[in-house]
C-alpha atoms as a PDB file:
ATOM      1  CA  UNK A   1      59.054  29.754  27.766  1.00  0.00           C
ATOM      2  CA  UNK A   2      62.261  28.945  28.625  1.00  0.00           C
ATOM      3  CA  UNK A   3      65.639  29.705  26.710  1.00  0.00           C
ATOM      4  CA  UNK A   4      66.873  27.407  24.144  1.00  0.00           C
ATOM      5  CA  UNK A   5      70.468  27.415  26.127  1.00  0.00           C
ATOM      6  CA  UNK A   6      72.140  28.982  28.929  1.00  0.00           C
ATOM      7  CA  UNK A   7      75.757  28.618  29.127  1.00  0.00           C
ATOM      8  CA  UNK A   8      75.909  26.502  26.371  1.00  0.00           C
ATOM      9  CA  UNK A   9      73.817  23.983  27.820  1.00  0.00           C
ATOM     10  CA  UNK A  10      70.627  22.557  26.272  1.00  0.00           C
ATOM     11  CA  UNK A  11      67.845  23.080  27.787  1.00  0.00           C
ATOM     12  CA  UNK A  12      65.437  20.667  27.871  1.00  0.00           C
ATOM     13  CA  UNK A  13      61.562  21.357  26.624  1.00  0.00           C
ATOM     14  CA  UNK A  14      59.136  21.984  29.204  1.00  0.00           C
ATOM     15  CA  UNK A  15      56.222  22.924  27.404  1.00  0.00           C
ATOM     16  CA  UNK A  16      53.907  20.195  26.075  1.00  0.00           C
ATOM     17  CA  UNK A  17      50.322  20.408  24.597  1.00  0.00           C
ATOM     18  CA  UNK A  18      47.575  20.654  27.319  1.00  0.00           C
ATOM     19  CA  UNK A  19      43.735  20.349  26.178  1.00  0.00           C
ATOM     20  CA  UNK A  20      41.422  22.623  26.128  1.00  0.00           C
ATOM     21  CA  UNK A  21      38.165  21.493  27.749  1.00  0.00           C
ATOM     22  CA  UNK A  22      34.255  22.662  28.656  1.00  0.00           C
ATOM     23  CA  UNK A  23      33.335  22.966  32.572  1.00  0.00           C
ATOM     24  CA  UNK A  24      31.781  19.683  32.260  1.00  0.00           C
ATOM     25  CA  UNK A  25      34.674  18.008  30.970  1.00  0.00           C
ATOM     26  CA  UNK A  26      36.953  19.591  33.064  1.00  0.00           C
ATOM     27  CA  UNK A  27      34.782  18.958  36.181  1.00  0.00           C
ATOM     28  CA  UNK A  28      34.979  15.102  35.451  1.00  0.00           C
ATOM     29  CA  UNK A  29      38.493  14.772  34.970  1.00  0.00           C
ATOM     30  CA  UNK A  30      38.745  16.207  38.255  1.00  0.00           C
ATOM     31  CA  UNK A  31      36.421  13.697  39.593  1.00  0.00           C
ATOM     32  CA  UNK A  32      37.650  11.137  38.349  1.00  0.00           C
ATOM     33  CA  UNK A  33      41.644  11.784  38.931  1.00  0.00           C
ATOM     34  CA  UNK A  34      40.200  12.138  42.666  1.00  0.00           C
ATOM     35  CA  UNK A  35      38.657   8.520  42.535  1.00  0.00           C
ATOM     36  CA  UNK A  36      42.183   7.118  42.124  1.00  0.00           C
ATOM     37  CA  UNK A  37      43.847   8.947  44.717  1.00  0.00           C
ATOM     38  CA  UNK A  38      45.007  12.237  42.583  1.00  0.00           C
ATOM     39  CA  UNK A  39      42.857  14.903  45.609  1.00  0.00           C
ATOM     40  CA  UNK A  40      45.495  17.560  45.919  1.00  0.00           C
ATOM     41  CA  UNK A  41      45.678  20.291  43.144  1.00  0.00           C
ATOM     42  CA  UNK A  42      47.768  23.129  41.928  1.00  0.00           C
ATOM     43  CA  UNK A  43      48.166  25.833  40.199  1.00  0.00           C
ATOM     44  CA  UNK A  44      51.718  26.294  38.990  1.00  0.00           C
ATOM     45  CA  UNK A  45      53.223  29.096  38.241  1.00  0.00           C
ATOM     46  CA  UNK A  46      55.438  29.927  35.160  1.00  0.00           C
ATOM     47  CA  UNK A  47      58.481  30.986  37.684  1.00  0.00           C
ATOM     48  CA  UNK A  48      62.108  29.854  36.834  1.00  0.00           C
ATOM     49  CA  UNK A  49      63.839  28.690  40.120  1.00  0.00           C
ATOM     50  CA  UNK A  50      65.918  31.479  40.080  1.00  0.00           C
ATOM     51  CA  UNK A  51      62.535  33.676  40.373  1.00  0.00           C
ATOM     52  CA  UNK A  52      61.589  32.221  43.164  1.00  0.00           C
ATOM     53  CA  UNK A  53      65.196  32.280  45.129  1.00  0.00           C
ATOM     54  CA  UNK A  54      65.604  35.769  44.608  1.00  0.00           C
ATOM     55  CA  UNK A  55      61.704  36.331  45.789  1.00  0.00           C
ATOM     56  CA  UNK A  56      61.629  37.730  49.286  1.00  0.00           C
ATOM     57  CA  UNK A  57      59.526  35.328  50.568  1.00  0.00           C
ATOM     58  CA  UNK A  58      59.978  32.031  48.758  1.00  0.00           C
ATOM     59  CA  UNK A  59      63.951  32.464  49.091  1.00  0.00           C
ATOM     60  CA  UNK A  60      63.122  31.015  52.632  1.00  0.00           C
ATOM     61  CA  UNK A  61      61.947  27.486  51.593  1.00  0.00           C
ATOM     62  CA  UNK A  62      65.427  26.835  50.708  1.00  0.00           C
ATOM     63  CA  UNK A  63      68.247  25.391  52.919  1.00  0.00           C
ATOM     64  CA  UNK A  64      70.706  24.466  49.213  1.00  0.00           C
ATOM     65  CA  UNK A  65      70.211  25.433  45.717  1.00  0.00           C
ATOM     66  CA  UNK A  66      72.569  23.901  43.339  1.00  0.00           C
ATOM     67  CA  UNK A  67      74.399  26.831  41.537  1.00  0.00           C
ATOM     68  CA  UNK A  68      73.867  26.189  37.617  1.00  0.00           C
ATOM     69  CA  UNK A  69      72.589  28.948  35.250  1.00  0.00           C
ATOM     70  CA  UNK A  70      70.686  26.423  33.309  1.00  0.00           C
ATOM     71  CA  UNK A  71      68.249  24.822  35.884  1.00  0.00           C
ATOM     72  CA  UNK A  72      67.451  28.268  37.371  1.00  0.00           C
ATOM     73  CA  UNK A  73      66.384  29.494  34.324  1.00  0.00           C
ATOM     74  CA  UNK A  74      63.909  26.967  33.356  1.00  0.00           C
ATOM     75  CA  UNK A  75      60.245  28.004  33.520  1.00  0.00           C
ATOM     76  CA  UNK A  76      57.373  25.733  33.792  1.00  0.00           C
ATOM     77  CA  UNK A  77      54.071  26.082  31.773  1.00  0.00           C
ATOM     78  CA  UNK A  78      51.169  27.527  33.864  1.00  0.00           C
ATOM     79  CA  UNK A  79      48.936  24.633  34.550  1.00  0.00           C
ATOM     80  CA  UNK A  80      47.012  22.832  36.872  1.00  0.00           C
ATOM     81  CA  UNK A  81      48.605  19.912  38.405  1.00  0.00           C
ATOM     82  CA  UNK A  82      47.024  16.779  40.929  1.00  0.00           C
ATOM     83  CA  UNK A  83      49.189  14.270  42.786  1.00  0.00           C
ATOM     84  CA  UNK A  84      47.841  11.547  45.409  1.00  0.00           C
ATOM     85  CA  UNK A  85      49.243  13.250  48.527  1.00  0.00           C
ATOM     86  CA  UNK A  86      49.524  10.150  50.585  1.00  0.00           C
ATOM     87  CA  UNK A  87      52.372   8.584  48.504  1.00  0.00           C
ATOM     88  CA  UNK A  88      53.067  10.703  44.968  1.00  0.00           C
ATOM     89  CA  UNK A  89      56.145   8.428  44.258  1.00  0.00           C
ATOM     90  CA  UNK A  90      56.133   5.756  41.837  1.00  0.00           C
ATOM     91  CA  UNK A  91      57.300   2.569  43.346  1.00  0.00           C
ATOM     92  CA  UNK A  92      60.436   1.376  42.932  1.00  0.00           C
ATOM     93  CA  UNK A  93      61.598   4.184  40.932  1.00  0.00           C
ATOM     94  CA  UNK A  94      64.816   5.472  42.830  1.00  0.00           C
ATOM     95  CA  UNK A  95      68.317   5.212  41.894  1.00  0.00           C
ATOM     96  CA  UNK A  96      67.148   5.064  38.683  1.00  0.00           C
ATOM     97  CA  UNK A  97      68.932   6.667  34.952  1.00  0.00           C
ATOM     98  CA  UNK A  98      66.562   9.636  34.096  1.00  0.00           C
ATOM     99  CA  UNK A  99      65.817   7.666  31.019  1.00  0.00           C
ATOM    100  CA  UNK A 100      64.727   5.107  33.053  1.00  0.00           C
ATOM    101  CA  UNK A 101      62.788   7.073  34.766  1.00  0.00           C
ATOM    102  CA  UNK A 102      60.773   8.621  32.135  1.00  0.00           C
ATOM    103  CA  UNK A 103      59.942   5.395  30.461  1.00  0.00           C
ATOM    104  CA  UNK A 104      58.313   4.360  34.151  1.00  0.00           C
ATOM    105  CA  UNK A 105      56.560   7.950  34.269  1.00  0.00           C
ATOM    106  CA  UNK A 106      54.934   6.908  30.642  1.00  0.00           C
ATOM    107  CA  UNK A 107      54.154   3.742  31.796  1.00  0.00           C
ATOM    108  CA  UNK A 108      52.144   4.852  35.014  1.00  0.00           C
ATOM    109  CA  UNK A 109      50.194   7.335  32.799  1.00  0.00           C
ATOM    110  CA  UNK A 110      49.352   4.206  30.458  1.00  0.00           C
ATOM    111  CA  UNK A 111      48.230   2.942  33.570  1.00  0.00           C
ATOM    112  CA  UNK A 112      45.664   5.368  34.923  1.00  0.00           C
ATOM    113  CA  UNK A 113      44.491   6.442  31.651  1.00  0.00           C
ATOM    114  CA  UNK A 114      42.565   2.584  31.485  1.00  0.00           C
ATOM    115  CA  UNK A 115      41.401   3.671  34.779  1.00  0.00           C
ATOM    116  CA  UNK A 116      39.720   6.932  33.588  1.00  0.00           C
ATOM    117  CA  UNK A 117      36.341   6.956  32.094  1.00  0.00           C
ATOM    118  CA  UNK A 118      36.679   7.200  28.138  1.00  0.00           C
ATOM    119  CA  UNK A 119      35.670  10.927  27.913  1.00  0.00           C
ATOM    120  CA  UNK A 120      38.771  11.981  30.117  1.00  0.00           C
ATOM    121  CA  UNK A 121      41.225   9.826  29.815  1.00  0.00           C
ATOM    122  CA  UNK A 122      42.843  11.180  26.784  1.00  0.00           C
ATOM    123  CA  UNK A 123      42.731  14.799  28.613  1.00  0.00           C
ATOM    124  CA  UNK A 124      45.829  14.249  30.510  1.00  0.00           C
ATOM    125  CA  UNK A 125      49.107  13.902  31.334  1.00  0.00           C
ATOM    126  CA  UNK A 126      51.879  12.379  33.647  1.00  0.00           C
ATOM    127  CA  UNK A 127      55.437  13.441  32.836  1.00  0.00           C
ATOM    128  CA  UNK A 128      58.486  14.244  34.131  1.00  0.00           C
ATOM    129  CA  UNK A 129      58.536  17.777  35.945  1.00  0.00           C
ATOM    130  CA  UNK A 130      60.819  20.268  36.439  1.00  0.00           C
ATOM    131  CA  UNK A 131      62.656  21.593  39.897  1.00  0.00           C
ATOM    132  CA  UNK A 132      60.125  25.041  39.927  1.00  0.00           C
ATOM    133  CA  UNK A 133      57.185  22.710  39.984  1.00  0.00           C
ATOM    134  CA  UNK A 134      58.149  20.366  42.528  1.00  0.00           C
ATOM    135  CA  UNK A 135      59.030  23.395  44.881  1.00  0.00           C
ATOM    136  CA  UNK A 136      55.563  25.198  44.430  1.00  0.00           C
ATOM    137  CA  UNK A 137      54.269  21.445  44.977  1.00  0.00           C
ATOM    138  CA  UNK A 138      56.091  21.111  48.092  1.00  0.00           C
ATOM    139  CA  UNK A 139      55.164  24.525  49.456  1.00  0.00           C
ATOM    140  CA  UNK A 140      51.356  24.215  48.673  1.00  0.00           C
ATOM    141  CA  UNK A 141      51.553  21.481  50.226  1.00  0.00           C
ATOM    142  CA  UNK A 142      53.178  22.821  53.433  1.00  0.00           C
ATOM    143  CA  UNK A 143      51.099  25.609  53.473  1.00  0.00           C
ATOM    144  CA  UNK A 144      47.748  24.075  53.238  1.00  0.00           C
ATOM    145  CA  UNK A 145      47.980  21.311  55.091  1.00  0.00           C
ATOM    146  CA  UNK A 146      50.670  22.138  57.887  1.00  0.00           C
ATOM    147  CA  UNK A 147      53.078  18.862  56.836  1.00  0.00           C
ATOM    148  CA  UNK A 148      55.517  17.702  54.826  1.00  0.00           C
ATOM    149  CA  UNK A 149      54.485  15.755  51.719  1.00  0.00           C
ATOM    150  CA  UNK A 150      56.869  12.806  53.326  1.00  0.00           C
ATOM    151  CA  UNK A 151      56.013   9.396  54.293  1.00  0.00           C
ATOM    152  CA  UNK A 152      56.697   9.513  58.170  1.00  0.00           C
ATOM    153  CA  UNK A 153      58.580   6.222  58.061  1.00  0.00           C
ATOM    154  CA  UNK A 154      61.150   7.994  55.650  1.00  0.00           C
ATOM    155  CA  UNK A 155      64.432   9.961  56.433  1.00  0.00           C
ATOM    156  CA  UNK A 156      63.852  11.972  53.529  1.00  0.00           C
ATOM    157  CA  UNK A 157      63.879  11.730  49.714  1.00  0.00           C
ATOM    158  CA  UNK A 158      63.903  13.782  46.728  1.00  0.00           C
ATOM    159  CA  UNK A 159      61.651  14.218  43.008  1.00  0.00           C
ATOM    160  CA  UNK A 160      63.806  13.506  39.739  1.00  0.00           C
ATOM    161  CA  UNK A 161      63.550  16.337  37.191  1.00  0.00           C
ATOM    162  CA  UNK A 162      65.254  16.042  34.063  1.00  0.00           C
ATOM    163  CA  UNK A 163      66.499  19.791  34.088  1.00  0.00           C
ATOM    164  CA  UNK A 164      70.558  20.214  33.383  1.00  0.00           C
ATOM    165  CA  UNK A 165      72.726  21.656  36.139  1.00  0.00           C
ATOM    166  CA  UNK A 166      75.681  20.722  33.909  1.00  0.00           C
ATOM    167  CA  UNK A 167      76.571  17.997  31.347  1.00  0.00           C
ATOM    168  CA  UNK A 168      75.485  14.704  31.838  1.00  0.00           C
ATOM    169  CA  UNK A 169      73.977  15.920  35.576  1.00  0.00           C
ATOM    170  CA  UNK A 170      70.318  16.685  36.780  1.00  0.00           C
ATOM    171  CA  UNK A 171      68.729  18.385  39.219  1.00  0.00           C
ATOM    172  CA  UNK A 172      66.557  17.212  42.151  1.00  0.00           C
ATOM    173  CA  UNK A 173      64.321  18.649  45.049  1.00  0.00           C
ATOM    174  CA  UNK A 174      63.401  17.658  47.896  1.00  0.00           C
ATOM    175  CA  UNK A 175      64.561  17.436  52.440  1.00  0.00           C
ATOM    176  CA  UNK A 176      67.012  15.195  53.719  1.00  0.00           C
ATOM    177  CA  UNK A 177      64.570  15.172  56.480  1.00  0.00           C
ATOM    178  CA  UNK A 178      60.877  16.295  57.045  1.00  0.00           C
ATOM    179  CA  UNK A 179      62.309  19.292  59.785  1.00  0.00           C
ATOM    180  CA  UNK A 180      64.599  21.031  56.996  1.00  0.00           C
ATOM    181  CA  UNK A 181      64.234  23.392  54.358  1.00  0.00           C
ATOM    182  CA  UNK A 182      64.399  21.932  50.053  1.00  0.00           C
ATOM    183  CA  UNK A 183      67.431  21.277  49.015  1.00  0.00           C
ATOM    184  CA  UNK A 184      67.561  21.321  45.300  1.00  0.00           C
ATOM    185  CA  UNK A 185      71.022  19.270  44.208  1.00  0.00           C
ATOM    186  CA  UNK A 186      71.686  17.654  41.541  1.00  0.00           C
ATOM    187  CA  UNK A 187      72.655  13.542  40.618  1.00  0.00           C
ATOM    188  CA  UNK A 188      74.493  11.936  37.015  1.00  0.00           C
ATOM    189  CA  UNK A 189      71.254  11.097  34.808  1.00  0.00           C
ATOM    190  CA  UNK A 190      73.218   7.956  32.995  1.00  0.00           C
ATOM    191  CA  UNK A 191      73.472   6.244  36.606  1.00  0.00           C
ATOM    192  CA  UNK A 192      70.867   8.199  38.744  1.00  0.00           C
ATOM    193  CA  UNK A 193      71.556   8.899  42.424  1.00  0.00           C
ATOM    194  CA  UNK A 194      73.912   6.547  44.483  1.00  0.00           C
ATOM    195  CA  UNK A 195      71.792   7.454  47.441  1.00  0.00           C
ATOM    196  CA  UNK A 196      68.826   5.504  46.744  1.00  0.00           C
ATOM    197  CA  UNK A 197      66.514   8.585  47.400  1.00  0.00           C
ATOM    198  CA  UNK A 198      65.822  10.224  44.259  1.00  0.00           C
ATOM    199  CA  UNK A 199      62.414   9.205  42.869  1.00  0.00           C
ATOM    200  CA  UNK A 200      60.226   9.949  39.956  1.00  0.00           C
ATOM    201  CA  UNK A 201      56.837  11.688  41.130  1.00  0.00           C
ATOM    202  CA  UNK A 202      53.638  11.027  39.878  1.00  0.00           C
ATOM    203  CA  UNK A 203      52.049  14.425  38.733  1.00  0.00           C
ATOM    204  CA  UNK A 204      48.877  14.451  36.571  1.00  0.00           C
ATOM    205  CA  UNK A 205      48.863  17.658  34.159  1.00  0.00           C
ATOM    206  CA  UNK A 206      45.219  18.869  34.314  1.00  0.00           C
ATOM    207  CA  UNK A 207      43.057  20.028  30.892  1.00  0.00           C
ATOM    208  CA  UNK A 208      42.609  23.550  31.039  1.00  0.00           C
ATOM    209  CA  UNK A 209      39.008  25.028  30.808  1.00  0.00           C
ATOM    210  CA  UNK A 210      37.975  26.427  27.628  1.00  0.00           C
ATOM    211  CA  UNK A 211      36.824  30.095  28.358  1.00  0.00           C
ATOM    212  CA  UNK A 212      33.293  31.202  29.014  1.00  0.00           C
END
């Protein structure tokens, strides 16, 4: 879980009710996610930013990490997470207020839940993520597949999070271009980022399985 405050910043909540589900159930939502594009999974880890800096090996992935006590000491949920790895953006969503932004992340879950079959729809979730998660997104990613999740057309661009660096200021992760490392920086969350780059990601939270 992660702190209430560090340096007297709040710290917004990153945990969130996931459902419990049978094989079958589970299994299905899978399925069905993959129908609509959602065919690249992972597990995330409940590892701050900070963890994964000071890590031995991860501390390579990163080229700039924005100094702020607060986002490094945010840690994600373990879950199970699917985006569509050909585009995981959501159109039109850049240079955006993180507000703004987390209204269009509720609106594309509205959206794919009518997609889903009945029995799974109301298994998941799409929300805003935080930096951790986007990294060990990224680095699956990389590491599976041998690319960059970046559209080849594209200079470079970056997920929103909604994770303080300092007040009234957010982080986000991502390359200026596909050959360099993350750089996690950071953007005002009343008038998002003036670079036009910063977008919300679509990531599906997965049910967990009920155990055997």
């Amino acid at each position: 879980m992660a702190p209430e405050s560090v340096s007297g910043l709040k710290t917004p909540g990153v945990s969130f009710e996931i459902p419990r589900v049978s094989e079958l159930l589970y299994l299905k939502t899978r399925e069905a996610l993959a129908k609509e594009g959602y065919t690249f999974f992972v597990n995330i880890k409940p590892l701050s930013i900070g963890q994964l800096v000071e890590d031995e090996v991860k501390r390579g992935l990163f080229e700039h990490v924005v100094p702020s006590e607060n986002m490094r000491a945010i840690v994600p949920p373990q879950m199970e997470i699917a985006i569509n790895p050909k585009d995981p953006r959501i159109k039109n969503s850049n240079s955006k207020s993180t507000d703004t932004i987390i209204r269009m992340i509720e609106e594309r879950e509205a959206v794919i839940k009518v997609r889903l079959p009945k029995e799974v729809r109301d298994f998941i979730n799409i929300r805003i993520q935080n930096t951790s998660v986007l990294v060990q997104i990224f680095d699956k990613y990389q590491r599976e597949t041998g690319k960059q999740i970046f559209p080849r057309w594209f200079g470079g661009w970056f997920g929103a999070t909604d994770d303080q660096t300092s007040p009234g200021r957010v982080a986000f992760a991502g390359r200026y271009s596909p050959g360099r490392r993350l750089y996690i920086g950071d953007t005002n969350r009343f008038r998002g980022n003036e670079d036009n780059n910063v977008f919300a990601l679509d990531v599906v939270v997965l049910p967990r399985q009920l155990a055997a």
